[in-house]
C-alpha atoms as a PDB file:
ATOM      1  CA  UNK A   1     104.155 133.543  65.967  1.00  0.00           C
ATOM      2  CA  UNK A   2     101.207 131.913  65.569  1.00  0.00           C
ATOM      3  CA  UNK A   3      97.749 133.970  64.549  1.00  0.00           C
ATOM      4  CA  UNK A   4      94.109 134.059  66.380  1.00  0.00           C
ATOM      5  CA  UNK A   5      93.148 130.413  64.360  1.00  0.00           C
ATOM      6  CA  UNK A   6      96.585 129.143  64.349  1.00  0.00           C
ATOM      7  CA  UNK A   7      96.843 126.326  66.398  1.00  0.00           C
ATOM      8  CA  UNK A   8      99.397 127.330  69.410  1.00  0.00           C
ATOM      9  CA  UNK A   9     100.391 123.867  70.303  1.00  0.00           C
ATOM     10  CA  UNK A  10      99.345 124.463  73.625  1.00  0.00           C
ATOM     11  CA  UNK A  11      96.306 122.309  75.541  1.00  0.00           C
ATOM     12  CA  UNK A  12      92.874 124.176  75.956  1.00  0.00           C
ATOM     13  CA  UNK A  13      92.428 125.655  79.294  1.00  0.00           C
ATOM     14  CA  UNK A  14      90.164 122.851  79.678  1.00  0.00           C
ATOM     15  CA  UNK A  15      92.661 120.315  79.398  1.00  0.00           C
ATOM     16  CA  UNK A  16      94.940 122.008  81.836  1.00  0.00           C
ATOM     17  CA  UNK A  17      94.377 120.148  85.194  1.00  0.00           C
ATOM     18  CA  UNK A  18      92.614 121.851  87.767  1.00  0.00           C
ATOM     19  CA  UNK A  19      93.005 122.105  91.787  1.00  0.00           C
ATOM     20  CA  UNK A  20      90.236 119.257  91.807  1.00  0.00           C
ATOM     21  CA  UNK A  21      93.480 116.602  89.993  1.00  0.00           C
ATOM     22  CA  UNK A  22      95.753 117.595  91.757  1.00  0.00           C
ATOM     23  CA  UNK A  23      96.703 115.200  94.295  1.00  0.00           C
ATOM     24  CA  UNK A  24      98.077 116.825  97.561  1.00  0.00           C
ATOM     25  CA  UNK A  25     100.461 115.260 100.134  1.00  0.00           C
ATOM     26  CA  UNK A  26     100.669 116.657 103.434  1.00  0.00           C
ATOM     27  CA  UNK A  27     104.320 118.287 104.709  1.00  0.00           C
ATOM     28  CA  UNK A  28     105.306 116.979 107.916  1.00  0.00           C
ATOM     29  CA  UNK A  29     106.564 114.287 110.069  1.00  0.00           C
ATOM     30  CA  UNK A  30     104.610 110.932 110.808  1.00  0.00           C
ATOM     31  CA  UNK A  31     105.328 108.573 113.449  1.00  0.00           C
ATOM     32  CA  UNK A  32     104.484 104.860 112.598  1.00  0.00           C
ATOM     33  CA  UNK A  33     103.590 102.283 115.765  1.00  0.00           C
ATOM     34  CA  UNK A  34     104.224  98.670 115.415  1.00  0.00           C
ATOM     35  CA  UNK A  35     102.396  97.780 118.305  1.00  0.00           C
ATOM     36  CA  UNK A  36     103.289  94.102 119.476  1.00  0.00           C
ATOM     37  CA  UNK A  37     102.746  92.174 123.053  1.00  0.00           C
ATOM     38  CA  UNK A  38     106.288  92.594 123.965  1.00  0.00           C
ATOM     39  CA  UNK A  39     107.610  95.734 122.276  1.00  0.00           C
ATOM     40  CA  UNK A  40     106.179  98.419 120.288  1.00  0.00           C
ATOM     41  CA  UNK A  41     108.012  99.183 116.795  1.00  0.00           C
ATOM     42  CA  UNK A  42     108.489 103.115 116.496  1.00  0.00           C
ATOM     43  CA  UNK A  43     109.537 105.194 113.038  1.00  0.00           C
ATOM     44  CA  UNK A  44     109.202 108.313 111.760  1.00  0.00           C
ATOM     45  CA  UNK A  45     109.792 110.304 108.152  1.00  0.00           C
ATOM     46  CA  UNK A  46     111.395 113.307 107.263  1.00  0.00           C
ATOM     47  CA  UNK A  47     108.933 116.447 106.671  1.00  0.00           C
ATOM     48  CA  UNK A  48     108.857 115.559 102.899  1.00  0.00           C
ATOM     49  CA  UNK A  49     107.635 112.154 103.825  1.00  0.00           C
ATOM     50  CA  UNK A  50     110.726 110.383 100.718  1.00  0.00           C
ATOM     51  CA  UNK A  51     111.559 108.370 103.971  1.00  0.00           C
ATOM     52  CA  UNK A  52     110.760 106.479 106.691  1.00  0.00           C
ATOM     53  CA  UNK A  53     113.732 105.518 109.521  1.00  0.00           C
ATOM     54  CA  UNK A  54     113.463 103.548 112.380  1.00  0.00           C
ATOM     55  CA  UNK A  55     113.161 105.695 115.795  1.00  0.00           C
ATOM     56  CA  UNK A  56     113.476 102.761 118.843  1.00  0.00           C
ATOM     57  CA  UNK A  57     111.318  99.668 120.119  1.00  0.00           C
ATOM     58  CA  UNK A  58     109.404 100.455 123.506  1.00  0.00           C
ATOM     59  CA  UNK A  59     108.732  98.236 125.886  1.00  0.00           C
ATOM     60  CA  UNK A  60     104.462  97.374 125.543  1.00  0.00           C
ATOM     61  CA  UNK A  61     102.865  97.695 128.983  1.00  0.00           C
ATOM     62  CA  UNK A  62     102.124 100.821 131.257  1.00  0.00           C
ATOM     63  CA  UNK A  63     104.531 103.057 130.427  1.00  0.00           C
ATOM     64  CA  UNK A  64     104.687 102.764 126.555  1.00  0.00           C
ATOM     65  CA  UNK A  65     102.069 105.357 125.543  1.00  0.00           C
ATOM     66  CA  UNK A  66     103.637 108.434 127.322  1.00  0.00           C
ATOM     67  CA  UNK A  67     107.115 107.262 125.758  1.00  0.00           C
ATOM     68  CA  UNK A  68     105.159 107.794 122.491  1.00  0.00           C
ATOM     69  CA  UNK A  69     103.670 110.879 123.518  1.00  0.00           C
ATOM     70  CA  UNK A  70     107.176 112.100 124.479  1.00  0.00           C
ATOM     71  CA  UNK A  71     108.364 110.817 121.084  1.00  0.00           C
ATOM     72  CA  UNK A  72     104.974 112.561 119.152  1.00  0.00           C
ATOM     73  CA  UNK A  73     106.129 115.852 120.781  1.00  0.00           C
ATOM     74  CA  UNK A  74     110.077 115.399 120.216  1.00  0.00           C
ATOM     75  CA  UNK A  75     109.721 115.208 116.766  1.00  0.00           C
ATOM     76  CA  UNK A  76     106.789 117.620 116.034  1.00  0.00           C
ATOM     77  CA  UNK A  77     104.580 114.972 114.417  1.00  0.00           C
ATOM     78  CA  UNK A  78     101.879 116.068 112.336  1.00  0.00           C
ATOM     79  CA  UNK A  79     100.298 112.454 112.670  1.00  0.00           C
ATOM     80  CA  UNK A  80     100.659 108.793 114.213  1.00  0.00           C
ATOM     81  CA  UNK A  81     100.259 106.043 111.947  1.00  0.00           C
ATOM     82  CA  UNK A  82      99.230 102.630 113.521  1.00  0.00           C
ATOM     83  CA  UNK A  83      99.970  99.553 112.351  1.00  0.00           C
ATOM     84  CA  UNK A  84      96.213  97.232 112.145  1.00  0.00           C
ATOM     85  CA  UNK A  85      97.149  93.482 112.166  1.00  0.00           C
ATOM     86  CA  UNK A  86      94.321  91.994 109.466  1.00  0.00           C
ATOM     87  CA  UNK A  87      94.371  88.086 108.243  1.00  0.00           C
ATOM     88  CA  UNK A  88      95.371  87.829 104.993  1.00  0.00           C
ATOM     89  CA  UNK A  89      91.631  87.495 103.658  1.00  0.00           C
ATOM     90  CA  UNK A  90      91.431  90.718 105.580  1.00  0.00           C
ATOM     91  CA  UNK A  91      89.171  90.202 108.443  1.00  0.00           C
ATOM     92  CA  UNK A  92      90.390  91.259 112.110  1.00  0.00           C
ATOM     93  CA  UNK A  93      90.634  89.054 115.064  1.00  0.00           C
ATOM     94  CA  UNK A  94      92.068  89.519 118.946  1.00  0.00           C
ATOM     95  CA  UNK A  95      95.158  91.141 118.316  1.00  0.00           C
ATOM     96  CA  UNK A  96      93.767  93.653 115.482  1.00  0.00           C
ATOM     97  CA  UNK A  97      90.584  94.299 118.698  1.00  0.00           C
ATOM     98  CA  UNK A  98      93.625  95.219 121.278  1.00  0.00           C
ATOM     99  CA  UNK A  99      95.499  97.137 118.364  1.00  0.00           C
ATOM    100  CA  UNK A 100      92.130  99.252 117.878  1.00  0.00           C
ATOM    101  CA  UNK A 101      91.820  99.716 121.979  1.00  0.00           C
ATOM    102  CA  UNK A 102      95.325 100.562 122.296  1.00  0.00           C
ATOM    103  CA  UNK A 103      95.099 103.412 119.092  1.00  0.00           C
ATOM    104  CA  UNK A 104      92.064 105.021 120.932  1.00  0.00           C
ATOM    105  CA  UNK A 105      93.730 105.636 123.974  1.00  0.00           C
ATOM    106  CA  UNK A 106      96.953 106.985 122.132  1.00  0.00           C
ATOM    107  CA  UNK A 107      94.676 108.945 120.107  1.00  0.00           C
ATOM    108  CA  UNK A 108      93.414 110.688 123.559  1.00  0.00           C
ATOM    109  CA  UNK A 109      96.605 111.380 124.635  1.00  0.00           C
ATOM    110  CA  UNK A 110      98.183 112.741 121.874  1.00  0.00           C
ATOM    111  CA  UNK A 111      95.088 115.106 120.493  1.00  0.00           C
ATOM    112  CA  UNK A 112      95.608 117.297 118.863  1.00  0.00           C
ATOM    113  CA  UNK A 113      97.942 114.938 116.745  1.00  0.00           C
ATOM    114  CA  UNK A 114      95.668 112.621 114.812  1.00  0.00           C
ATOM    115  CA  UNK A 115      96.076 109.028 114.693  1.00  0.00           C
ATOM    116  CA  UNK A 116      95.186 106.961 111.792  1.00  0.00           C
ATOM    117  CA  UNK A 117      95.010 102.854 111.792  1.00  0.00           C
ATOM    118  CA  UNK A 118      96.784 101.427 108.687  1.00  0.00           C
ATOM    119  CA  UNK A 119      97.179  98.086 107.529  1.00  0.00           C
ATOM    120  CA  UNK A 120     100.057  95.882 108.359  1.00  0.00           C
ATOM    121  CA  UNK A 121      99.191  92.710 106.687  1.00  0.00           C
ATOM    122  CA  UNK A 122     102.555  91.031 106.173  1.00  0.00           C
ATOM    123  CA  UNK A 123     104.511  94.130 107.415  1.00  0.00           C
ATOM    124  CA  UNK A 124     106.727  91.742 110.129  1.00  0.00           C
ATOM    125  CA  UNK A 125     107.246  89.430 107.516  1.00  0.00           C
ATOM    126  CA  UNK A 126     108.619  91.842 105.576  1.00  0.00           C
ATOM    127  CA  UNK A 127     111.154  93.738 107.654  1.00  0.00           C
ATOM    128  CA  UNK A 128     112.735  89.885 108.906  1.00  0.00           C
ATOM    129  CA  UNK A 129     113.077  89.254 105.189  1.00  0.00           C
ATOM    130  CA  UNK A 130     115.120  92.299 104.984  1.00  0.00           C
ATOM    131  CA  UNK A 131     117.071  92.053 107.732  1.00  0.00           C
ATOM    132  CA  UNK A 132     118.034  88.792 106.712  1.00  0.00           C
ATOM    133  CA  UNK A 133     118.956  90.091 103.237  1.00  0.00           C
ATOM    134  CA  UNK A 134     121.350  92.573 105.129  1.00  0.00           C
ATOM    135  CA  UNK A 135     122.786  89.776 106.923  1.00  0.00           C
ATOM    136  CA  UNK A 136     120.915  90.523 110.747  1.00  0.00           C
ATOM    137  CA  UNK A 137     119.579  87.621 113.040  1.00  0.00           C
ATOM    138  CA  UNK A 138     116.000  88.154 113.494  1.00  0.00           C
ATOM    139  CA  UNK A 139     116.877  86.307 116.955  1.00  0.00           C
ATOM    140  CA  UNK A 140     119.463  88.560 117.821  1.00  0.00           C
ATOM    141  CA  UNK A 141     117.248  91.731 116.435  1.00  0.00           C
ATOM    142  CA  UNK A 142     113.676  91.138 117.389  1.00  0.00           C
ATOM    143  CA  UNK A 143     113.710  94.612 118.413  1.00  0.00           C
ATOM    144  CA  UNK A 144     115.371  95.770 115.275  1.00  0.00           C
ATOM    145  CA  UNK A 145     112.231  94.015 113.670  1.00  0.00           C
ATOM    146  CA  UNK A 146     110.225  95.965 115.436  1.00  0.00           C
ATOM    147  CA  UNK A 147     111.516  99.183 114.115  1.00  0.00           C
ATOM    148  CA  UNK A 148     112.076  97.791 110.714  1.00  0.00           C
ATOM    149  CA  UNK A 149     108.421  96.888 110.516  1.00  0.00           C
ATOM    150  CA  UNK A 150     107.445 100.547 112.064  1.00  0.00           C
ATOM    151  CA  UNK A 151     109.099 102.152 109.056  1.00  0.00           C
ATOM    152  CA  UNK A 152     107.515  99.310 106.696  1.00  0.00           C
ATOM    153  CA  UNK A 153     104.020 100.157 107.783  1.00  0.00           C
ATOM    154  CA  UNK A 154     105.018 103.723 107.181  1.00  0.00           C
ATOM    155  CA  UNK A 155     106.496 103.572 103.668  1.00  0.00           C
ATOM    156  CA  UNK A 156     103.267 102.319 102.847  1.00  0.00           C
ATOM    157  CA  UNK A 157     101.323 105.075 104.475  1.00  0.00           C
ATOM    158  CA  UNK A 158     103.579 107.590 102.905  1.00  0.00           C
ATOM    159  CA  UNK A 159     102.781 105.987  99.504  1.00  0.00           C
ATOM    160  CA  UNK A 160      99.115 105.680  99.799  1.00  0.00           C
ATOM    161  CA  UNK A 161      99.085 109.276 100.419  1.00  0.00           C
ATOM    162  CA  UNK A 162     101.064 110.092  97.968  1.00  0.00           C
ATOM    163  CA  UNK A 163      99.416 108.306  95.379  1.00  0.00           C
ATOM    164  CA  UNK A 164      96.005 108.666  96.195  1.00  0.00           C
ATOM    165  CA  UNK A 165      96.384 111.978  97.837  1.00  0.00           C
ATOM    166  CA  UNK A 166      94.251 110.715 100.730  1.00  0.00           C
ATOM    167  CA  UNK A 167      95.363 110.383 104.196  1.00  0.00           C
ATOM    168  CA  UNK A 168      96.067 106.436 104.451  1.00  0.00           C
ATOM    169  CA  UNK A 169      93.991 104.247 106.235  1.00  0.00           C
ATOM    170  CA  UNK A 170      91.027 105.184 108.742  1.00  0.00           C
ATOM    171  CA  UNK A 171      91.132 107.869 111.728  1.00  0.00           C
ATOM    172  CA  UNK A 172      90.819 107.005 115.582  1.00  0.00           C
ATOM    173  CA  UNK A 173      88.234 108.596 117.724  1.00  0.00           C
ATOM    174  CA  UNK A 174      90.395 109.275 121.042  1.00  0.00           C
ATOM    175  CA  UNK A 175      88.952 107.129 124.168  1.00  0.00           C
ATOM    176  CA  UNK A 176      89.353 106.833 127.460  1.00  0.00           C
END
């Protein structure tokens, strides 16, 4: 047994890390939105957030926010995570303007469930190149892409938070 100036092999107490390194993730289900002109792209995670699954494409149009409000609620969501279509230097044009609009309003109709806008940069490109792997028509499956690039957009949420033990991306101010 080592004595009072025997080193113990343990670190200082200073070394130990403190509540201030630890990074925290957040228990609980997400919902990810691919949100497209003619479909919207819906997955969700278990509670421990190891993985995302596809959930089902929506229709876009009238109708498609209260079938995610119904899905929010079915599956006790702790937070939405939209996908925010950016150019590849980054910048945002029409569709990324309409993705914002169409967050806000999901935002006020799913409070007290927060929504968060992530990006999605190359997200569609993504899933098609893995349902190809897996041998799947993107043709046959553009709905399937959809979903696949739902749970793409929230892999990468999931890791984000995981990593930087941040929420990922920005929050949404409900509107109108």
């Amino acid at each position: 047994m080592p004595g009072p100036t025997e080193p113990s092999g343990l670190p200082e107490p200073a070394e130990l890390p403190g509540p201030a390194d630890e990074k925290v993730f957040r228990r609980g289900r997400r919902i990810a939105v691919d949100v497209g002109d003619a479909r919207i792209g819906v997955a969700s995670c278990d509670p421990d957030g190891l993985i995302a699954t596809p959930v089902e494409t929506v229709p876009a149009g009238g109708r498609s926010q209260t079938r995610l409000k119904a899905i929010v609620e079915e599956y006790d969501a702790i937070e939405v995570v939209v996908g925010l279509p950016r150019s590849l230097s980054g910048k945002e044009g029409p569709a990324a303007a309409k993705v914002r609009a169409y967050a806000g309003r999901l935002a006020g109709l799913v409070a007290p469930v927060g929504v968060r806008l992530v990006d999605e940069r190359m997200t569609t490109v993504t899933a098609a190149q893995g349902l190809r792997a897996s041998g799947r028509s993107s043709k046959k499956g553009r709905s399937v892409i959809d979903q696949a690039a739902a749970v793409v957009i929230l892999q990468s949420a999931l890791e984000t938070e995981r990593v930087s033990g941040r929420a990922p991306g920005e929050s949404v101010e409900p509107t109108g």
